[in-house]
N, C-alpha and C. Protein backbone atom coordinates (compact mmCIF):
# COMPACT_ATOMS: atom_id res chain seq x y z
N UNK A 1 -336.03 -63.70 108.51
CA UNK A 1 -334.90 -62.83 108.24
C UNK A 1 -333.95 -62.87 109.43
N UNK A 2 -332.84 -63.19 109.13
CA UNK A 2 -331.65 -63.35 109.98
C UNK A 2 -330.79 -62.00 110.18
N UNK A 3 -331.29 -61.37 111.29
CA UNK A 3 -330.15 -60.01 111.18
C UNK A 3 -329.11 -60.08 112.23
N UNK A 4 -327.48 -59.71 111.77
CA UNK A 4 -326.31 -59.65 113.18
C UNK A 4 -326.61 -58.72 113.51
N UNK A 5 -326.55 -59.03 115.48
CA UNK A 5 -326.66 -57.62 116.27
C UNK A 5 -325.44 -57.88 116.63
N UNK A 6 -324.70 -56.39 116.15
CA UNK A 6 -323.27 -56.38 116.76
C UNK A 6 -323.59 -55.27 118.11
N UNK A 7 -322.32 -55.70 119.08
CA UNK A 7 -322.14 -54.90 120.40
C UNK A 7 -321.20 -54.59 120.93
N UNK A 8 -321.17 -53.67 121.60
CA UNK A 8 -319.92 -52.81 121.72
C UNK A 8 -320.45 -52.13 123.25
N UNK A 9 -319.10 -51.91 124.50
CA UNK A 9 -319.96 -51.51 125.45
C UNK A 9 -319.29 -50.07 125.60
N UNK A 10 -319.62 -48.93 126.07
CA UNK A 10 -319.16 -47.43 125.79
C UNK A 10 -317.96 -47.49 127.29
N UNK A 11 -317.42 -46.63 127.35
CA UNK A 11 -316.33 -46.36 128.72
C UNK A 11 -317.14 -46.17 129.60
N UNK A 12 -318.63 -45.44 129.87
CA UNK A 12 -319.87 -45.16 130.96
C UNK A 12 -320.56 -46.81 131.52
N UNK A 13 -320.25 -47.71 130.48
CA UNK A 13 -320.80 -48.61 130.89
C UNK A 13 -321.47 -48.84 129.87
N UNK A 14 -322.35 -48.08 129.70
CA UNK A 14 -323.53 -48.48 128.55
C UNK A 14 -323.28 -49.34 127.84
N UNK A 15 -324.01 -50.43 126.78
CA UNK A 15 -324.07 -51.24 125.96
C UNK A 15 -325.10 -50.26 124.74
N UNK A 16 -324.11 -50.39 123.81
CA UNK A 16 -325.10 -49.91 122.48
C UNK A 16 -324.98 -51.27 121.71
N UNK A 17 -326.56 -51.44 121.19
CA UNK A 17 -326.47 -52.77 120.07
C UNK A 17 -326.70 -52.24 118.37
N UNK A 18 -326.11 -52.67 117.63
CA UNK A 18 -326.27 -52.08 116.15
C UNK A 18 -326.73 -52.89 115.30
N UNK A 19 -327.45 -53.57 114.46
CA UNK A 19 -327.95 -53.74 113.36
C UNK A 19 -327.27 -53.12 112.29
N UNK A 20 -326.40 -53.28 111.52
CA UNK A 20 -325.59 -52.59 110.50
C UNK A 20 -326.53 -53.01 108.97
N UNK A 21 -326.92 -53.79 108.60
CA UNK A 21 -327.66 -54.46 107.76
C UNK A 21 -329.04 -53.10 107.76
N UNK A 22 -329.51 -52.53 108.60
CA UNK A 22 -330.26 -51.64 108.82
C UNK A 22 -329.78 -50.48 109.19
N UNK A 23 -329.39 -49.37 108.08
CA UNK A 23 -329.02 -48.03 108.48
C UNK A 23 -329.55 -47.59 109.69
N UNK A 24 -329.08 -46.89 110.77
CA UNK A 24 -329.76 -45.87 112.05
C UNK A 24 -330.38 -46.79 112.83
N UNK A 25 -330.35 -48.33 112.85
CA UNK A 25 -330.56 -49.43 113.56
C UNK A 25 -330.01 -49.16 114.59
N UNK A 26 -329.87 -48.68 115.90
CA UNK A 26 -328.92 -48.80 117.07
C UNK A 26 -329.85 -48.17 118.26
N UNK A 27 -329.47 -48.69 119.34
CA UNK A 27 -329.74 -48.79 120.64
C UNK A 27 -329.08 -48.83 122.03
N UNK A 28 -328.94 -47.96 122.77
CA UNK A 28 -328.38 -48.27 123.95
C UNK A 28 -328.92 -48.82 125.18
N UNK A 29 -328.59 -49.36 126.07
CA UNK A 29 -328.71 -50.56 127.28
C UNK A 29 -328.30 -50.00 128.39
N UNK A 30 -328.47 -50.61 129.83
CA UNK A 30 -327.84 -50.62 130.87
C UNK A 30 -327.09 -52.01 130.93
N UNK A 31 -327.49 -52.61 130.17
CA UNK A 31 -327.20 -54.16 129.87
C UNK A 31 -327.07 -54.69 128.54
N UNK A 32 -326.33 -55.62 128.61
CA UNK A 32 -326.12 -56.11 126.99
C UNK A 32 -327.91 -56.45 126.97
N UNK A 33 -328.78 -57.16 127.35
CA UNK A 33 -329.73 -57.60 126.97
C UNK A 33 -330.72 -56.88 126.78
N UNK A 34 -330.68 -55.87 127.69
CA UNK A 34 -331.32 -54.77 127.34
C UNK A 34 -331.62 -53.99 125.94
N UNK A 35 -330.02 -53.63 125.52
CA UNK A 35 -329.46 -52.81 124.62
C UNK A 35 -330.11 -54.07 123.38
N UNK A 36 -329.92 -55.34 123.31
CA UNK A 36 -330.88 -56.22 122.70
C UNK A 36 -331.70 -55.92 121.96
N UNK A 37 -332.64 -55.84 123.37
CA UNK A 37 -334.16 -55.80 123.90
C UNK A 37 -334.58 -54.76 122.58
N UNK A 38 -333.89 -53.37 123.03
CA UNK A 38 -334.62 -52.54 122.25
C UNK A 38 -333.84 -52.31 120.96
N UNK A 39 -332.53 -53.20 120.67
CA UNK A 39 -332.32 -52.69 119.06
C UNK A 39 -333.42 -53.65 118.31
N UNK A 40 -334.00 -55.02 118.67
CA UNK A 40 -334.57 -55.60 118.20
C UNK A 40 -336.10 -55.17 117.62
N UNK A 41 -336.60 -54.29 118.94
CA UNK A 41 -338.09 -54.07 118.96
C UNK A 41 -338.01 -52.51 117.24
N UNK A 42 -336.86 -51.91 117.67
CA UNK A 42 -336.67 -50.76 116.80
C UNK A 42 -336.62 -51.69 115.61
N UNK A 43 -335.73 -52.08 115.53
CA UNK A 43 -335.91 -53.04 114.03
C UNK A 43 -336.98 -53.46 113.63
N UNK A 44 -337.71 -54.37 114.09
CA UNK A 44 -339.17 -54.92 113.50
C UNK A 44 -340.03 -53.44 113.12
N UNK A 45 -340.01 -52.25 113.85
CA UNK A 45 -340.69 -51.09 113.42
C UNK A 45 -340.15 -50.65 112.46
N UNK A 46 -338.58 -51.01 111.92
CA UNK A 46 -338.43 -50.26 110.68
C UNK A 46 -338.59 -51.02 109.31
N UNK A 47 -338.54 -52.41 109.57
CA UNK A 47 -338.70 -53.60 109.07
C UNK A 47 -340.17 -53.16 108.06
N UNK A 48 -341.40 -53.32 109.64
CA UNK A 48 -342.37 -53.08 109.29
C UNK A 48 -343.24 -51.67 108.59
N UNK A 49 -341.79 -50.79 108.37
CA UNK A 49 -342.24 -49.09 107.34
C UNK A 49 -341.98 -49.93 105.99
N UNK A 50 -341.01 -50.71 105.29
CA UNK A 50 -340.35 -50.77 104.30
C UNK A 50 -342.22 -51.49 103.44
């Protein structure tokens, strides 16, 4: 399964990553890779409720 992580970085700095394909998919970062890191790991856990 191929999902877009879109990204966007806040005025604080932060990086939030979104999964739109997955409602409430989103994550914030200190880093784009970060913000990644954990929209990815959240995804496979919601992946893995359905």
């Amino acid at each position: 399964m191929n999902l877009k992580i879109e990204f966007e970085q806040e005025d604080d700095g932060r990086w939030i990553a979104e999964i739109s394909e997955l409602p409430g998919v989103m994550a914030y970062g200190t880093t784009q890779s970060e913000a990644e890191a954990a929209v990815e790991a959240l995804a496979l856990r919601v992946i893995g409720r359905r």
